[in-house]
C-alpha atoms as a PDB file:
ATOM      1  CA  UNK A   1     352.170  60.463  67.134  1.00  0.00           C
ATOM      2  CA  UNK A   2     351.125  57.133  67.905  1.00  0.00           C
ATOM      3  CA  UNK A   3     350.324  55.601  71.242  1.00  0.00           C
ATOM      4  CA  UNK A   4     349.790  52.324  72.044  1.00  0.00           C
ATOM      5  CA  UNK A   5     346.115  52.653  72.363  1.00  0.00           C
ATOM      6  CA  UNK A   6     346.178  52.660  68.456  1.00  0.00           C
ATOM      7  CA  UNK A   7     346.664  49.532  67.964  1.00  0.00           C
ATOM      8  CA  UNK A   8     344.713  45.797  67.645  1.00  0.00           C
ATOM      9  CA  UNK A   9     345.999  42.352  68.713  1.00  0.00           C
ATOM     10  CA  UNK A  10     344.296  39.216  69.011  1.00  0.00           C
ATOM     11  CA  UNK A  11     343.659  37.587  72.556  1.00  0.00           C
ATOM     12  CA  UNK A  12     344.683  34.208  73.638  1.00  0.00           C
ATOM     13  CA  UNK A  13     340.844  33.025  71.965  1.00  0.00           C
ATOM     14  CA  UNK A  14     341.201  34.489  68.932  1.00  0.00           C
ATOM     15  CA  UNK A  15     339.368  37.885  68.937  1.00  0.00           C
ATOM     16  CA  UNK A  16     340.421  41.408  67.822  1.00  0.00           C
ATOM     17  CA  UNK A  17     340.778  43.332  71.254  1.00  0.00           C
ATOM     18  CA  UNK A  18     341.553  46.979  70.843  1.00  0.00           C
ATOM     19  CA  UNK A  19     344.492  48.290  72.964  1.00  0.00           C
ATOM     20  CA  UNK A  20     342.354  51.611  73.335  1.00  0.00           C
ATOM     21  CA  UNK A  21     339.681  49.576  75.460  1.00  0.00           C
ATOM     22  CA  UNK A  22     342.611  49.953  77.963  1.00  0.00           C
ATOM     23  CA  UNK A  23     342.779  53.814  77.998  1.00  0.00           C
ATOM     24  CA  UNK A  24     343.233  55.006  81.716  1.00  0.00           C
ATOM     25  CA  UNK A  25     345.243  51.781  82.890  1.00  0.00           C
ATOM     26  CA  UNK A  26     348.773  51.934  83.444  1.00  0.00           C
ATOM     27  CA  UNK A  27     350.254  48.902  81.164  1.00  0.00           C
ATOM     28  CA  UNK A  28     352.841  46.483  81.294  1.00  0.00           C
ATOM     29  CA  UNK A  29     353.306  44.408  78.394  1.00  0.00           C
ATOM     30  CA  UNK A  30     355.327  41.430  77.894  1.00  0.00           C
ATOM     31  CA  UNK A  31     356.584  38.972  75.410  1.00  0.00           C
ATOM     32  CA  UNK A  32     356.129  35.462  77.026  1.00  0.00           C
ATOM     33  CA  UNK A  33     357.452  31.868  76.641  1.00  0.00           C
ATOM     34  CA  UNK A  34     356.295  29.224  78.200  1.00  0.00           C
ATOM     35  CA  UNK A  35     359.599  26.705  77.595  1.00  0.00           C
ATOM     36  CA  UNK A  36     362.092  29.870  78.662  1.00  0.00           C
ATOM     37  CA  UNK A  37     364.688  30.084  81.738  1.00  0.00           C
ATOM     38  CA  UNK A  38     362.517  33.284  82.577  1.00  0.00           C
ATOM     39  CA  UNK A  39     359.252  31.430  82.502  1.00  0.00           C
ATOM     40  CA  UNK A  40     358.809  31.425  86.030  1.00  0.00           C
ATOM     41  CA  UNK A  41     358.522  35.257  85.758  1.00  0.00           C
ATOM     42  CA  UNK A  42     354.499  34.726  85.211  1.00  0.00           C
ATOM     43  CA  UNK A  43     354.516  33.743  88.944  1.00  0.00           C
ATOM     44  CA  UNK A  44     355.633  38.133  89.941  1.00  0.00           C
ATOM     45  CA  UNK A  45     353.544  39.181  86.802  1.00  0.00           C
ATOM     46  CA  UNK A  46     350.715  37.772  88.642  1.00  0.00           C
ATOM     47  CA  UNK A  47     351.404  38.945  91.877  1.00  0.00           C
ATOM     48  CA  UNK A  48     351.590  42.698  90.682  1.00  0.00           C
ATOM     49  CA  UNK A  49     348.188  41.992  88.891  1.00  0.00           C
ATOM     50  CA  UNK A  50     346.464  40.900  91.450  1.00  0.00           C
ATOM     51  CA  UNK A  51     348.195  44.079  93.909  1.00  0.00           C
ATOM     52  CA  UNK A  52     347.580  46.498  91.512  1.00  0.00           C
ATOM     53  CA  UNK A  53     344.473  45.629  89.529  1.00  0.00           C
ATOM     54  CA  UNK A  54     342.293  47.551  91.161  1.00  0.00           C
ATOM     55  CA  UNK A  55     344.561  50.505  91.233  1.00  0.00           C
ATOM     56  CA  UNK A  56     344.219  50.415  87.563  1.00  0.00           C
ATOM     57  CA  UNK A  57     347.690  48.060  86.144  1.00  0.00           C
ATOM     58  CA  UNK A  58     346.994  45.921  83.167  1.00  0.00           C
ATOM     59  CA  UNK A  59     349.315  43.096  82.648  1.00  0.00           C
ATOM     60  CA  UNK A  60     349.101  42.085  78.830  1.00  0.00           C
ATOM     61  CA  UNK A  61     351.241  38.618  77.991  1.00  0.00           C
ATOM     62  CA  UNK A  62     352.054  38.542  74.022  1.00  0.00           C
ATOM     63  CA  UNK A  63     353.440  34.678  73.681  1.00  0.00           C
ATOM     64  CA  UNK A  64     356.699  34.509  71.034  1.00  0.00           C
ATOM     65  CA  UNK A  65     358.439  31.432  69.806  1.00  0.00           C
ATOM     66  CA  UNK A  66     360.964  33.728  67.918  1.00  0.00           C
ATOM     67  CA  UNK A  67     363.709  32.668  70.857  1.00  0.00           C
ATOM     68  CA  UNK A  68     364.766  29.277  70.778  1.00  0.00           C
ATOM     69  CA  UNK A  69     361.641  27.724  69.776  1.00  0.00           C
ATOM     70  CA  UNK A  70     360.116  28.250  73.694  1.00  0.00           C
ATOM     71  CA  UNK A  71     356.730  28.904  73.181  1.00  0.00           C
ATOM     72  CA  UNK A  72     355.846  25.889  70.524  1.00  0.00           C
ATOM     73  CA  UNK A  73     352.417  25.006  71.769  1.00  0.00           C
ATOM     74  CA  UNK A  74     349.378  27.122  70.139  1.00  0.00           C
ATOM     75  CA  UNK A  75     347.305  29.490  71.894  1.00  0.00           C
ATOM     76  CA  UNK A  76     345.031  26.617  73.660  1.00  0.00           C
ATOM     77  CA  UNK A  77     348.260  24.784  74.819  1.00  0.00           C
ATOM     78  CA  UNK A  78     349.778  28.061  76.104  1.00  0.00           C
ATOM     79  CA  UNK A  79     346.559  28.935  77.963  1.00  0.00           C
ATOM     80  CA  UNK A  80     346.280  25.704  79.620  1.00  0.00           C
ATOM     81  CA  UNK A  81     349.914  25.771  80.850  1.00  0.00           C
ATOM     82  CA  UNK A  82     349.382  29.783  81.926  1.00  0.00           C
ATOM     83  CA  UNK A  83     346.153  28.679  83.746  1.00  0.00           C
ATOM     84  CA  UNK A  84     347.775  25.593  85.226  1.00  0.00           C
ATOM     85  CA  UNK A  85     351.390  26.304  86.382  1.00  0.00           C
ATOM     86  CA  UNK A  86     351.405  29.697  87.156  1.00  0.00           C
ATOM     87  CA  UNK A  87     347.191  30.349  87.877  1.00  0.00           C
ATOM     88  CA  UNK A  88     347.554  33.428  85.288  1.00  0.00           C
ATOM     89  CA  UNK A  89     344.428  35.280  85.260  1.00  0.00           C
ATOM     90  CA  UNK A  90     346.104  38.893  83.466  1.00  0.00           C
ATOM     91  CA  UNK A  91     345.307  39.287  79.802  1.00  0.00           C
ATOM     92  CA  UNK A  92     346.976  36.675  77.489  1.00  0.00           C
ATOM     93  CA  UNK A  93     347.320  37.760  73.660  1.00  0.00           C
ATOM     94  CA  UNK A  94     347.563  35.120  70.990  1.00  0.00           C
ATOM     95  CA  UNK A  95     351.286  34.188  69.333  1.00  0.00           C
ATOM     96  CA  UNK A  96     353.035  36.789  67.477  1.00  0.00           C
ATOM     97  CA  UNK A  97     356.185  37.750  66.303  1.00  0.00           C
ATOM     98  CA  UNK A  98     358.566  40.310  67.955  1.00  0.00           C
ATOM     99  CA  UNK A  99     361.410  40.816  65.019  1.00  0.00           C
ATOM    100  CA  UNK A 100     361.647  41.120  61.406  1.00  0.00           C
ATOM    101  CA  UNK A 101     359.470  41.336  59.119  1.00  0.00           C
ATOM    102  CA  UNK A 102     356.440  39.568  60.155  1.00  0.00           C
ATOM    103  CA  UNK A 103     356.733  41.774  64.150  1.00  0.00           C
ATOM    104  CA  UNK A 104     353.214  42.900  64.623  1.00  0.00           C
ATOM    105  CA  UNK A 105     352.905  46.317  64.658  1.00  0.00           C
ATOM    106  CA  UNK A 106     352.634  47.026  68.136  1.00  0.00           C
ATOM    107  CA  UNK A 107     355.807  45.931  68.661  1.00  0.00           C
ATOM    108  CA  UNK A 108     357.081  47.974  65.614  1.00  0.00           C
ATOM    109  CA  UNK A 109     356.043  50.965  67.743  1.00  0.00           C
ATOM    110  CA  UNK A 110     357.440  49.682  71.044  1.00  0.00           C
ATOM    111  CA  UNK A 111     360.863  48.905  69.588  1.00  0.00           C
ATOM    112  CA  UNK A 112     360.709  52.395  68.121  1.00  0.00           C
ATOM    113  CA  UNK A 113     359.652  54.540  71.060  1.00  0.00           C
ATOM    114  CA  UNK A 114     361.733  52.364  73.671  1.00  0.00           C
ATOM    115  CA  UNK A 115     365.103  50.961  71.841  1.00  0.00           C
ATOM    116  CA  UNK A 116     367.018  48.542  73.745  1.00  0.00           C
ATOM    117  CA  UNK A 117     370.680  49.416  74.528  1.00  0.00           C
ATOM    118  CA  UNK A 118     372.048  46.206  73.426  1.00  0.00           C
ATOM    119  CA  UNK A 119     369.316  45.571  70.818  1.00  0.00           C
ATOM    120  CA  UNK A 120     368.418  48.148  69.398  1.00  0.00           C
ATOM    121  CA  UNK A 121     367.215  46.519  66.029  1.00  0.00           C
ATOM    122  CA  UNK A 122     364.621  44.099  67.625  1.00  0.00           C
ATOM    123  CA  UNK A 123     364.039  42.152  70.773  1.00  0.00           C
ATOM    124  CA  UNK A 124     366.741  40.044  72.435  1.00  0.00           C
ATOM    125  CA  UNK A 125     364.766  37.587  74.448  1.00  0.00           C
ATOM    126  CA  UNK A 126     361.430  36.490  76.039  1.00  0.00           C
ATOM    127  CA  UNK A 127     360.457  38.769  78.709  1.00  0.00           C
ATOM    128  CA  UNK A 128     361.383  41.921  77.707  1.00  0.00           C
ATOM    129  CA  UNK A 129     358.831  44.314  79.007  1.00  0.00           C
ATOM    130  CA  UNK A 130     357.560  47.834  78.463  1.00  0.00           C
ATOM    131  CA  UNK A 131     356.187  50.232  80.805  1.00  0.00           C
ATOM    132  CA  UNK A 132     353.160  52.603  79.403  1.00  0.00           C
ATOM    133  CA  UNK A 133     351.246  55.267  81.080  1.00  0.00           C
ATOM    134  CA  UNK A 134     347.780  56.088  81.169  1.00  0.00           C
ATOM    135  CA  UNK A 135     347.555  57.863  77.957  1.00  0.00           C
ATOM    136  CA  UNK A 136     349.543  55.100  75.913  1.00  0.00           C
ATOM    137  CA  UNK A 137     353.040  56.439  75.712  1.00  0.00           C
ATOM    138  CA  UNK A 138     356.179  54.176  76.045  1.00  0.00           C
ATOM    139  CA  UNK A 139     357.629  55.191  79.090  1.00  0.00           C
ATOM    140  CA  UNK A 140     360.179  52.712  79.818  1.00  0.00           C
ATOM    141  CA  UNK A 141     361.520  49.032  79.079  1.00  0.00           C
ATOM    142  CA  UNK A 142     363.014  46.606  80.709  1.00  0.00           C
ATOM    143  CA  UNK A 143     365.351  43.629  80.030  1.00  0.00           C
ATOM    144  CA  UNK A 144     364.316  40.073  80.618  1.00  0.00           C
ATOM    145  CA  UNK A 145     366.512  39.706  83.176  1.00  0.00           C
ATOM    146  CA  UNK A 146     364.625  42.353  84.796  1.00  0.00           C
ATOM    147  CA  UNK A 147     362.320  40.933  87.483  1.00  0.00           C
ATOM    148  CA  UNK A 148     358.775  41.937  88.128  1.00  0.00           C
ATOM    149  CA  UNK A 149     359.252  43.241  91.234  1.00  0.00           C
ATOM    150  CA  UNK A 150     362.175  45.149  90.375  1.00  0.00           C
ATOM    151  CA  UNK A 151     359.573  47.261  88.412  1.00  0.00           C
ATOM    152  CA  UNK A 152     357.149  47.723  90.538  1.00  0.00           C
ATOM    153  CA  UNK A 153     358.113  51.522  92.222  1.00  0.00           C
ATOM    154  CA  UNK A 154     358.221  52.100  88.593  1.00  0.00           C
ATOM    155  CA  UNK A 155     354.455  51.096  88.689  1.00  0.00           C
ATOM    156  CA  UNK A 156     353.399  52.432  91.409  1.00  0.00           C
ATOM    157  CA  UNK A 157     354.784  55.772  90.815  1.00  0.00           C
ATOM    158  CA  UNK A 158     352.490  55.690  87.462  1.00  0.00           C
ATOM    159  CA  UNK A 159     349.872  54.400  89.603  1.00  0.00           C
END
């Protein structure tokens, strides 16, 4: 079975960064938007990375523009806004796609080992996030409507 450590995505500057260098962290991974009514989200993402760093949590932001068109800049553009508004200092991935046919793989396996209750076919919205343990396994996700903090007894209890 696959875990999430199989898999590759590029970061926000354009290299290859192997999910497996994150093997013993506790995850939480997120598709982003910079232009979304959730966008303000990245402010409690980067409180519970800065918490929990050191406790071994790994925040990893995957921008989309599959929702409305709200992340339209490119990877520089979304960096600069990341760095600027909300002082984002977790892991930033570059753009990919969630749904259909061109959804990178890792969220192929994501959709698969966590369906949504009122998507189950693909991703509903920016923000959605997924919970994975130290060994790479899926263990929960959450809706975009679901705040950061909301999750975090969920983290800590991984923790």
């Amino acid at each position: 079975m696959a875990s999430v450590h199989d898999f590759t995505a590029l970061n926000i500057e354009g290299s290859p960064q192997r999910l497996s260098d994150y093997r013993g962290k506790v995850l939480l991974i997120v598709n982003v938007a910079s232009k979304c009514g959730f966008t303000p989200q990245y402010r409690g993402l980067e409180a519970l990375w800065r918490k929990y760093e050191d406790k071994g949590l790994v925040i990893l932001g995957f921008p989309c523009d599959q929702f409305g068109h709200q992340e339209p800049g490119d990877e520089a553009e979304i960096q600069s806004f990341c760095s600027m508004t909300y002082d984002v200092s977790f892991p930033m991935f570059a753009k990919i796609e969630v749904n259909g046919a061109g959804a990178h793989p890792l969220y192929q396996h994501l959709k698969a080992e966590a369906p949504g209750l009122l998507c189950r076919e693909g991703y509903k919205w920016n923000f959605t996030k997924f919970l994975v343990d130290r060994s790479g396994k899926v263990v929960r996700r959450y809706a975009p409507t679901d705040k950061p903090e909301a999750i975090e007894p969920d983290i800590v209890a991984l923790l």
